[in-house]
N, C-alpha and C. Protein backbone atom coordinates (compact mmCIF):
# COMPACT_ATOMS: atom_id res chain seq x y z
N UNK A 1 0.85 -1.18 0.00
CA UNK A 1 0.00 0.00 0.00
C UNK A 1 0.89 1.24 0.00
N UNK A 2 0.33 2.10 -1.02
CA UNK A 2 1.25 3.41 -1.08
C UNK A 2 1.39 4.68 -0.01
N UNK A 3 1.88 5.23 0.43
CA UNK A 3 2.08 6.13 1.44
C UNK A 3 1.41 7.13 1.22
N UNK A 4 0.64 7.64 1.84
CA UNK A 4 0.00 9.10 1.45
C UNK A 4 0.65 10.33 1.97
N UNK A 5 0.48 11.17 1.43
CA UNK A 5 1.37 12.20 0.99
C UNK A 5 1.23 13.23 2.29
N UNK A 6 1.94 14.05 2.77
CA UNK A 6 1.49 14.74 4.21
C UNK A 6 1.08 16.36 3.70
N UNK A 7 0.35 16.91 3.97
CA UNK A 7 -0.10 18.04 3.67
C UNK A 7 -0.20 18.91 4.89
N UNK A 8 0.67 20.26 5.14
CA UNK A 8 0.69 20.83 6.14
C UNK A 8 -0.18 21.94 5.85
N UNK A 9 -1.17 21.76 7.11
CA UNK A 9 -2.35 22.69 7.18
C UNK A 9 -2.56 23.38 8.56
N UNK A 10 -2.89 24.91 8.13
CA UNK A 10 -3.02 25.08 9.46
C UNK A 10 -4.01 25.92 9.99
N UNK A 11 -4.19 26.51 10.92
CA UNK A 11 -5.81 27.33 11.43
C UNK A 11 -4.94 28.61 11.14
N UNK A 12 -3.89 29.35 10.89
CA UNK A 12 -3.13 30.72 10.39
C UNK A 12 -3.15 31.22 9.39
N UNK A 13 -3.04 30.33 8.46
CA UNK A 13 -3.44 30.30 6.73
C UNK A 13 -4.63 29.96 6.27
N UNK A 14 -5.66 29.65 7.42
CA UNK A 14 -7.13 29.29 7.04
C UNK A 14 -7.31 28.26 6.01
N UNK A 15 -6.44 27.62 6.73
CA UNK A 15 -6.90 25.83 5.90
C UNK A 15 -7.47 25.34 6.94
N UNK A 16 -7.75 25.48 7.95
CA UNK A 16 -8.48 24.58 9.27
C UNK A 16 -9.28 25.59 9.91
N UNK A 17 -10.50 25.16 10.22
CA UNK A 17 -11.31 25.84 10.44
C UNK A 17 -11.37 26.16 12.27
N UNK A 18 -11.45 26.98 12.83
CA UNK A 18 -11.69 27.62 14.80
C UNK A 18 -12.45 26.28 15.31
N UNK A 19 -13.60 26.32 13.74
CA UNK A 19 -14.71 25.63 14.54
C UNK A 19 -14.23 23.93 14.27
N UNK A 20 -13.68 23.64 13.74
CA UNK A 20 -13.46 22.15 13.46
C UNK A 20 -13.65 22.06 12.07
N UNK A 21 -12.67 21.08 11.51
CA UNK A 21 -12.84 20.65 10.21
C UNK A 21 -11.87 21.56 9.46
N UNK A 22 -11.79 21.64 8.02
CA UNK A 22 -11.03 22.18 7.05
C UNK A 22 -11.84 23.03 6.04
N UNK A 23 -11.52 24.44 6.01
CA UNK A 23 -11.94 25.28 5.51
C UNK A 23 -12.12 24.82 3.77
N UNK A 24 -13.00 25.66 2.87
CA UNK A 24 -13.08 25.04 1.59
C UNK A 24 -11.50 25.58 0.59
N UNK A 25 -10.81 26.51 1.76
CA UNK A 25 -9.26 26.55 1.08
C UNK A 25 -8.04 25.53 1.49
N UNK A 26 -8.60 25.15 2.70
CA UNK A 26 -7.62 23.57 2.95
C UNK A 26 -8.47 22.40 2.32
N UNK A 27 -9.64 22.64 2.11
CA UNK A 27 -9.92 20.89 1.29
C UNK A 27 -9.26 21.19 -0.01
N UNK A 28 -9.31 22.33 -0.81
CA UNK A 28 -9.14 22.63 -2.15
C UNK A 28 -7.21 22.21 -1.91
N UNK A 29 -6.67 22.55 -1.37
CA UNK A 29 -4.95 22.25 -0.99
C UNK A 29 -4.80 21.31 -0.67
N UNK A 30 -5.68 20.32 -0.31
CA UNK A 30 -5.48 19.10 0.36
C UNK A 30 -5.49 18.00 -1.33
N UNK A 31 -6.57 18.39 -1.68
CA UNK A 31 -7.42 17.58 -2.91
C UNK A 31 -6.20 17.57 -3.93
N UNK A 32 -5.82 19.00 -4.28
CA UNK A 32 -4.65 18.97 -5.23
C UNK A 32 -3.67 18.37 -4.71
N UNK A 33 -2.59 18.33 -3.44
CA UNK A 33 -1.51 17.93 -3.24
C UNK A 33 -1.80 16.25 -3.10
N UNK A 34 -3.26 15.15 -3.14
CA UNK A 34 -2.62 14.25 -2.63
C UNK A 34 -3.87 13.33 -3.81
N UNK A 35 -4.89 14.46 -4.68
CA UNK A 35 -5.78 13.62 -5.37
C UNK A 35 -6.96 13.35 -5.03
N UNK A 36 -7.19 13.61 -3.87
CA UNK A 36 -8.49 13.48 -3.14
C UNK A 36 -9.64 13.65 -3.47
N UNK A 37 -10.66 13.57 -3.23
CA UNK A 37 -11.89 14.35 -3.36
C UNK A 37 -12.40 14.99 -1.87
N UNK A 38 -12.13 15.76 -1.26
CA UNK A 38 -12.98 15.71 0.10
C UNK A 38 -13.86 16.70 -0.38
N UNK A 39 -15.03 17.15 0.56
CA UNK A 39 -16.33 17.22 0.34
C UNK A 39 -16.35 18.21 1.56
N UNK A 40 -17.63 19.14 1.31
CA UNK A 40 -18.03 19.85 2.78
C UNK A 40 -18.25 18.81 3.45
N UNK A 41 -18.53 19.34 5.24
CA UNK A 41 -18.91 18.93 5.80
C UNK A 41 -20.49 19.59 5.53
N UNK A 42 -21.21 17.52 6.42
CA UNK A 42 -22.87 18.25 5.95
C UNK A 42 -23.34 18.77 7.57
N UNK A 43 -23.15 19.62 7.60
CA UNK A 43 -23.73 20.16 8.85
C UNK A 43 -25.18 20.47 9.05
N UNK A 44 -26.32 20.26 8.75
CA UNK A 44 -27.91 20.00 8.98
C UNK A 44 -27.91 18.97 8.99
N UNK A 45 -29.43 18.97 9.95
CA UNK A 45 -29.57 17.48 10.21
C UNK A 45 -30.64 16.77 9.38
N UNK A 46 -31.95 18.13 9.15
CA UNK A 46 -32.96 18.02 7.88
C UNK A 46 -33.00 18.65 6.89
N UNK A 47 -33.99 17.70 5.68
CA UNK A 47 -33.76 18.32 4.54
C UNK A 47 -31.98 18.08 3.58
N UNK A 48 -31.82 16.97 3.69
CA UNK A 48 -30.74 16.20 3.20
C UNK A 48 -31.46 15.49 2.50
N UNK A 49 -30.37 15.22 1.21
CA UNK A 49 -30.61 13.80 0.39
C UNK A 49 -30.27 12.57 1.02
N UNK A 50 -30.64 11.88 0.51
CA UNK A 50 -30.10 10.13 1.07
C UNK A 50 -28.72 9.84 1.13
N UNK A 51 -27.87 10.64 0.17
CA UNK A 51 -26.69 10.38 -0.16
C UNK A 51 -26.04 11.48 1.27
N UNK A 52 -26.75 12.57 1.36
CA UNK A 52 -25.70 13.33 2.40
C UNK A 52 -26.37 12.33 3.68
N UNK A 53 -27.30 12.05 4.07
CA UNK A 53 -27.80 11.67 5.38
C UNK A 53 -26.70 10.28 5.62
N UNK A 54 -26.69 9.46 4.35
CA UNK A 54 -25.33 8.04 4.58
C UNK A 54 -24.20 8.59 4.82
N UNK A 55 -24.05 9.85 4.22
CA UNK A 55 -22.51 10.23 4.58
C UNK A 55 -21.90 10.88 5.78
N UNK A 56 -23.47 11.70 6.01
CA UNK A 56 -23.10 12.19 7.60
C UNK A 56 -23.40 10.77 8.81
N UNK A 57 -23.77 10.50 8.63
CA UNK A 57 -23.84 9.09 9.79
C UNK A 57 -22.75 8.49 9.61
N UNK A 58 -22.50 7.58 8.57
CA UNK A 58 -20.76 7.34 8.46
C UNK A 58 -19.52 7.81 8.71
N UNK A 59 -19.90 9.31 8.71
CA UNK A 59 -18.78 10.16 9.30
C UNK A 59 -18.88 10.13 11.21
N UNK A 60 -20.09 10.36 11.40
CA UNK A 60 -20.44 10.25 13.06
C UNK A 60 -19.51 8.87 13.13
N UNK A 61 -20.56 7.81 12.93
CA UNK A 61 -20.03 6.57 13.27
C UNK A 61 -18.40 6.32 13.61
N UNK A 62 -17.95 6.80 12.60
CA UNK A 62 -16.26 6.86 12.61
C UNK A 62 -15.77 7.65 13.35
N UNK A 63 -16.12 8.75 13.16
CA UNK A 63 -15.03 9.79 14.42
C UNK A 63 -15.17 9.61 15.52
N UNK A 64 -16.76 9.22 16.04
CA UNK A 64 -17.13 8.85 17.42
C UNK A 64 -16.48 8.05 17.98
N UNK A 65 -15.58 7.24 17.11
CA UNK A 65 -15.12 6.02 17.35
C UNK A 65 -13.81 5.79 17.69
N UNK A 66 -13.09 6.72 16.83
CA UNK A 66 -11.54 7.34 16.83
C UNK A 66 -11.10 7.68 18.60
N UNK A 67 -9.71 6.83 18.99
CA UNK A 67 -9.43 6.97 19.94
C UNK A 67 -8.80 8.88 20.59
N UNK A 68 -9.03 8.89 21.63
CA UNK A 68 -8.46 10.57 21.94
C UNK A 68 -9.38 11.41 22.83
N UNK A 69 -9.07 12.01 23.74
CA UNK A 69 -10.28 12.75 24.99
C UNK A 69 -11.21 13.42 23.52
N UNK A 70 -11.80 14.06 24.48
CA UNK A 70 -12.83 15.10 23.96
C UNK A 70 -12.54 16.52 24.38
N UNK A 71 -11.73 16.97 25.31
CA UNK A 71 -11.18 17.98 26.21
C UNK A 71 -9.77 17.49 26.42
N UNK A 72 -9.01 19.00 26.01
CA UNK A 72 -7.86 18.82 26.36
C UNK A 72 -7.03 18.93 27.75
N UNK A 73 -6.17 19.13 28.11
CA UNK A 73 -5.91 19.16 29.75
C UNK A 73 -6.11 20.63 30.08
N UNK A 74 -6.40 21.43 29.58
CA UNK A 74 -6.78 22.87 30.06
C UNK A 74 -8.45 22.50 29.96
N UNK A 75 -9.65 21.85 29.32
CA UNK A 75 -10.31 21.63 29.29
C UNK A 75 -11.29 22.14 28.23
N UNK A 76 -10.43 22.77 27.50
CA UNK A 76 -11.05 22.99 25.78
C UNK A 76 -11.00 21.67 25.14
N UNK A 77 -12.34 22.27 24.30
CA UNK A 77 -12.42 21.22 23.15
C UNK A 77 -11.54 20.36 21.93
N UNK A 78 -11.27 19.54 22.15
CA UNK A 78 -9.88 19.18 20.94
C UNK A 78 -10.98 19.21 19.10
N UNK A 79 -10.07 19.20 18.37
CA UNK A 79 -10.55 19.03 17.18
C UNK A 79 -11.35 17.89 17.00
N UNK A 80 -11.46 16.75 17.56
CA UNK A 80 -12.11 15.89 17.14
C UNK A 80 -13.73 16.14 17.80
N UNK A 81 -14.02 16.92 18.91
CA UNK A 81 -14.91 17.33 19.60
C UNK A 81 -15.37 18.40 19.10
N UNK A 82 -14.82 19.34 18.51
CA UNK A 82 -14.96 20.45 17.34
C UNK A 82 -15.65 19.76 16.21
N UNK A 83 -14.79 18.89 15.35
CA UNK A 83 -15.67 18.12 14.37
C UNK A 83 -16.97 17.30 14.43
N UNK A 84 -16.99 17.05 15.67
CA UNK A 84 -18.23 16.03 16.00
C UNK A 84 -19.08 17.13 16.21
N UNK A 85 -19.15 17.82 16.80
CA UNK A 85 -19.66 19.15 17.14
C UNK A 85 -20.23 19.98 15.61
N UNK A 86 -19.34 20.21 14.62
CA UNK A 86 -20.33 20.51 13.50
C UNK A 86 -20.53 19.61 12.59
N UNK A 87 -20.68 18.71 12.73
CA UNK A 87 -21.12 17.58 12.10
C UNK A 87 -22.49 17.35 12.51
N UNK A 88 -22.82 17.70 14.02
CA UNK A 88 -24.39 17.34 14.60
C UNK A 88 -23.96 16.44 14.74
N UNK A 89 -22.85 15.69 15.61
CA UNK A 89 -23.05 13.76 15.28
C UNK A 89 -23.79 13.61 17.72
């Protein structure tokens, strides 16, 4: 299996978003440097197609799942609690 490529992104250059997730100028930098397709995040919960409603549950399912606190040792939110957070998961 081939190595994927590392893409340095950051919340200074507004490739990563305050609120969680990757701005549509870090997916667009991400997509070119490694081929990708990434996608908004679907942040509503109604009034989705079938296709966003499978994709946002699959995304819950998984991150929910991903090892790592939810609060960091000062007791802010880490990114993955950020993402779950606008995701609605």
């Amino acid at each position: 299996m081939a190595k994927r490529k590392q893409v340095n992104l950051s919340v200074g250059r507004g490739e990563k978003s305050k609120t969680g997730g990757l701005t549509a100028r870090g997916r667009a930098k991400y997509n070119a440097a490694t081929g990708s397709n990434l996608k908004a995040p679907v942040t509503k919960k109604s009034g989705l197609t079938p296709k966003e409603k499978a994709r946002r549950k699959s995304f819950c399912a998984r991150m929910e799942g991903m090892p790592g606190p939810l609060k960091d040792k000062k007791g802010r939110p880490t990114r993955k609690a950020l993402a779950l957070k606008r995701w609605r998961c």
